[in-house]
Protein backbone atom coordinates (compact mmCIF):
# COMPACT_ATOMS: atom_id res chain seq x y z
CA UNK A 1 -68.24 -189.45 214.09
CA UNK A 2 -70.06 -192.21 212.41
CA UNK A 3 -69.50 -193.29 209.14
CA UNK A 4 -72.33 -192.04 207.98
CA UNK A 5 -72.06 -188.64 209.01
CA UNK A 6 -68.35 -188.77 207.53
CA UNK A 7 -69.31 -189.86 203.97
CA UNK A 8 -73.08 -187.05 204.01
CA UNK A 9 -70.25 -184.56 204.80
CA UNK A 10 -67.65 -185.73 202.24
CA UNK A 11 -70.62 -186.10 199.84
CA UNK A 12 -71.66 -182.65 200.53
CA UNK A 13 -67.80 -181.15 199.76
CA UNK A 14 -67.92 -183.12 196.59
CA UNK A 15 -71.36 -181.38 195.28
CA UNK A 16 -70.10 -178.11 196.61
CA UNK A 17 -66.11 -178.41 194.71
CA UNK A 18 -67.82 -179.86 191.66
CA UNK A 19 -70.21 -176.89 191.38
CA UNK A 20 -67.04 -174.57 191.60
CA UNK A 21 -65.51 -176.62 189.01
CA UNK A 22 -68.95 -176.35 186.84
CA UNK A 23 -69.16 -172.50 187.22
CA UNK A 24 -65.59 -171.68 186.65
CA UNK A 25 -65.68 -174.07 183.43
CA UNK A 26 -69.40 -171.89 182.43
CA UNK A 27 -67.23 -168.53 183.13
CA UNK A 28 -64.51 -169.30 180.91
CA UNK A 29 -66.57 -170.72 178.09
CA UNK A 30 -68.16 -167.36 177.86
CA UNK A 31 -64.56 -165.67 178.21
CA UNK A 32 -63.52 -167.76 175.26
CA UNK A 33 -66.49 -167.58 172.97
CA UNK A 34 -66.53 -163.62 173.34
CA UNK A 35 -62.86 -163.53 172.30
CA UNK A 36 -62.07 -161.98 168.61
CA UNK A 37 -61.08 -163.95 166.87
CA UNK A 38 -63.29 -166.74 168.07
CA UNK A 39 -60.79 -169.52 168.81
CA UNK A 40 -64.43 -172.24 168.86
CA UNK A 41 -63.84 -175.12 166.54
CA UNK A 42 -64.86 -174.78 162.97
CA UNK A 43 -64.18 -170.75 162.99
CA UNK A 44 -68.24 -169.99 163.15
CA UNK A 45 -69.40 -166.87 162.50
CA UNK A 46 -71.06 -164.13 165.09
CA UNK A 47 -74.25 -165.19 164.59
CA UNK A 48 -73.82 -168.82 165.89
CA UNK A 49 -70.95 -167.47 168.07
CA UNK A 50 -74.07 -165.28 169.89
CA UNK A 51 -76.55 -168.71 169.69
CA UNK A 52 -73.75 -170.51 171.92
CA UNK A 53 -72.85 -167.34 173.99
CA UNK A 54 -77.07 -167.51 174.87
CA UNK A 55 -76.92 -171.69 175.71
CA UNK A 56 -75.29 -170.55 178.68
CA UNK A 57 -77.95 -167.84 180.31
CA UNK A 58 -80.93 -168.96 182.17
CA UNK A 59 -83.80 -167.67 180.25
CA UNK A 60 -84.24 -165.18 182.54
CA UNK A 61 -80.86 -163.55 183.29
CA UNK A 62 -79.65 -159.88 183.25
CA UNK A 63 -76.47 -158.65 181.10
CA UNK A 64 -75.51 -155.07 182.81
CA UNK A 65 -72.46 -153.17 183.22
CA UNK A 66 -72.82 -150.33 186.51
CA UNK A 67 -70.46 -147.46 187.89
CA UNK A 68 -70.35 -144.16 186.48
CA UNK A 69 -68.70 -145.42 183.22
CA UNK A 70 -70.48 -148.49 182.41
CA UNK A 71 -74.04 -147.51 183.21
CA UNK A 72 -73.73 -145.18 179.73
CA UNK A 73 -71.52 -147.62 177.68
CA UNK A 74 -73.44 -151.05 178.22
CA UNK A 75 -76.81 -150.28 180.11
CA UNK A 76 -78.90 -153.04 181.44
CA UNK A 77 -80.54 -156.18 179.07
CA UNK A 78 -82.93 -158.17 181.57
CA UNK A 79 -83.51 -161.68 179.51
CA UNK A 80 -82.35 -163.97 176.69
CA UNK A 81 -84.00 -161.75 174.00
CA UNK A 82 -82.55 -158.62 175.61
CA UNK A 83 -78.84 -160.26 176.05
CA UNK A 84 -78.89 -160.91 172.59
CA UNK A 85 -80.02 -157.93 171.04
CA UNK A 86 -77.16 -156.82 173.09
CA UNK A 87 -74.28 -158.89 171.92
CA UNK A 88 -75.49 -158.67 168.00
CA UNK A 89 -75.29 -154.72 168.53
CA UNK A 90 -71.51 -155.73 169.58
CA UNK A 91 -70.52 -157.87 166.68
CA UNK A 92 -72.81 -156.13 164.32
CA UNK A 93 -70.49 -155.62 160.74
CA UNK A 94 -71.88 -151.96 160.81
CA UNK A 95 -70.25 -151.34 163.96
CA UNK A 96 -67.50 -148.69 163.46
CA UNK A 97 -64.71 -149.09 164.77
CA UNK A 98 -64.39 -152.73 163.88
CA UNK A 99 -63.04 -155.21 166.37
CA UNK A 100 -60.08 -157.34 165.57
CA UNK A 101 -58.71 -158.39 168.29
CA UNK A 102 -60.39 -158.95 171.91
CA UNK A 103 -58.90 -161.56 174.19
CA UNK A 104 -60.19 -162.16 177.74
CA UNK A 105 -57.88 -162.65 180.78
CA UNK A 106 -59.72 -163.48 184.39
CA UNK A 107 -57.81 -163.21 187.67
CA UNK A 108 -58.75 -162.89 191.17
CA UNK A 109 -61.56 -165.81 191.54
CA UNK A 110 -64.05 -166.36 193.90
CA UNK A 111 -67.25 -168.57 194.07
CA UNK A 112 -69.55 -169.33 196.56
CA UNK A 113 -71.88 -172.32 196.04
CA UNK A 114 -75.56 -171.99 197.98
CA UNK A 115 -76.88 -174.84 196.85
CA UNK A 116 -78.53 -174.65 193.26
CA UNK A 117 -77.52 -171.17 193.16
CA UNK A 118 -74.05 -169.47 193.41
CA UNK A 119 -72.36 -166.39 193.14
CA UNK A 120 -68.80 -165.63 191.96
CA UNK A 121 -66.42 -162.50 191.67
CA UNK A 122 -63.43 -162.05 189.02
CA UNK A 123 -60.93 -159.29 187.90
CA UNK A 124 -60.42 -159.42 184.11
CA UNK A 125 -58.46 -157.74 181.88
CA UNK A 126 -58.89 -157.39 177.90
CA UNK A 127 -56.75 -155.73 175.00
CA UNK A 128 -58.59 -154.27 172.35
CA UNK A 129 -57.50 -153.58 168.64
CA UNK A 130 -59.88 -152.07 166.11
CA UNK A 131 -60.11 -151.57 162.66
CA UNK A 132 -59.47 -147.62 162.64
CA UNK A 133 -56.20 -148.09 163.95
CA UNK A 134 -56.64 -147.53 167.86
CA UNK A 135 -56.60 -150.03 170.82
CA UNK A 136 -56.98 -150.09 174.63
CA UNK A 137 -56.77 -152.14 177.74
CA UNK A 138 -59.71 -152.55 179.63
CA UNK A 139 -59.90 -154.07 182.97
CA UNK A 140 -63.18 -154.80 184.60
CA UNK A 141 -64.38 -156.34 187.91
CA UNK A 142 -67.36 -159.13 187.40
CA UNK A 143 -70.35 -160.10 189.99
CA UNK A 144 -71.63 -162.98 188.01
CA UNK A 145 -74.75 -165.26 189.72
CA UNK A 146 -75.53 -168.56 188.36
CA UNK A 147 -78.64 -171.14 188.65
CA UNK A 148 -78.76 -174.60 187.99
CA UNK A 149 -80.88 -175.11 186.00
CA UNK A 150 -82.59 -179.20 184.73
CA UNK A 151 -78.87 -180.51 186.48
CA UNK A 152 -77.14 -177.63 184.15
CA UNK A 153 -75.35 -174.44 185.62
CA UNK A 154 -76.56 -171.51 183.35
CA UNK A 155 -75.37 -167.87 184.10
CA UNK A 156 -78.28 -165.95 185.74
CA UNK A 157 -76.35 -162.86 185.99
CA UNK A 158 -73.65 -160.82 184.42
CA UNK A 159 -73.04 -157.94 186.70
CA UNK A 160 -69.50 -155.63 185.05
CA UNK A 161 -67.77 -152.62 186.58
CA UNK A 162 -65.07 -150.65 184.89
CA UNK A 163 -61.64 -150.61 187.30
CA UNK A 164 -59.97 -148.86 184.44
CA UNK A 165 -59.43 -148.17 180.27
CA UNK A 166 -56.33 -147.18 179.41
CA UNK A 167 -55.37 -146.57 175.51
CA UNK A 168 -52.60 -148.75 173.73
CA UNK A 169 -50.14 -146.91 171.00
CA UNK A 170 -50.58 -147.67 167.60
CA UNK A 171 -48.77 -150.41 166.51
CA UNK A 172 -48.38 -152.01 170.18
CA UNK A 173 -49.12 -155.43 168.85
CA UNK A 174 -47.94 -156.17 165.49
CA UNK A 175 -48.69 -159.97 165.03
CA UNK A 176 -52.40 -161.20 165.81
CA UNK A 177 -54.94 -163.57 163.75
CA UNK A 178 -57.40 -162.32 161.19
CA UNK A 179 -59.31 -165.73 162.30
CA UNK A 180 -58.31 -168.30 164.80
CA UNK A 181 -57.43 -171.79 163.65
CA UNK A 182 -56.12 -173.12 167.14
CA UNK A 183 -59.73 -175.19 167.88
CA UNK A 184 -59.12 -176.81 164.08
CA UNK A 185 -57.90 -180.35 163.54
């Protein structure tokens, strides 16, 4: 094989492992800005917690949970405006039961690269705590698609199915932030 051919094929495994990299990097920024408390440096509030949340759609993508229990709970939201009418309806302060806690944990990755476009598939599970008192564990299986988008991979899609909710006894976790000071200098 000619040199040639050797460094178009390494060149094409670097593109393709550094879009992984990219996407998985995208996938966990969104884990970690829709965790409660938001751990993002300089403890901002929901509204620009929702602003960064949308930097990371294409203008274009669709937020929807499916299956027989999401369909109900989370619908469909096709575009930016949509998404995040969405998420303020989730961190709105006249929501009742309030969140305090939600923390994101993904597991079971996969993501296939097709050029500017690529899909990947995660199992995550969340705790939830809420002001009244009760918590659960949900655990949810994602079909995410992303674009690149000006040299920038954007999420295109975020596609969630319910594998299971299961509720937590009071009391289960005694210790957690009101606000998260980790990100802080």
């Amino acid at each position: 094989m000619s040199i040639e051919k050797r460094l178009s094929i390494l060149e094409a495994k670097l593109e393709e492992l550094s879009a992984e990299a990219d996407i998985r990097r995208l996938q966990a920024r969104y884990m970690f800005l829709c965790d409660t408390p938001c751990p993002e440096v300089g403890q901002i509030d929901d509204v620009e917690r929702i602003a960064r949340i949308m930097d990371l759609y294409c203008e274009d993508a669709i937020w929807e949970g499916v299956g027989a229990y999401y369909d109900n709970q989370f619908g469909r939201a096709v575009g930016k405006d949509a998404i995040r009418t969405h998420f303020e309806k989730f961190w709105s302060p006249a929501r009742k039961p309030g969140l305090l806690l939600n923390a994101h944990y993904l597991t079971s990755e996969q993501i296939h690269v097709h050029g500017d476009e690529a899909d990947g598939q995660w199992i995550h599970c969340q705790p939830w705590i809420f002001d009244d008192g009760t918590a659960l564990l949900r655990s949810s299986r994602l079909n995410n698609l992303f674009r690149k988008v000006d040299g920038v991979w954007k999420v295109a899609r975020t596609r969630t199915e319910n594998v299971f909710v299961a509720p937590l006894t009071s009391g289960w976790a005694n210790a957690y932030p009101a606000v998260s000071v980790l990100m802080n200098p």
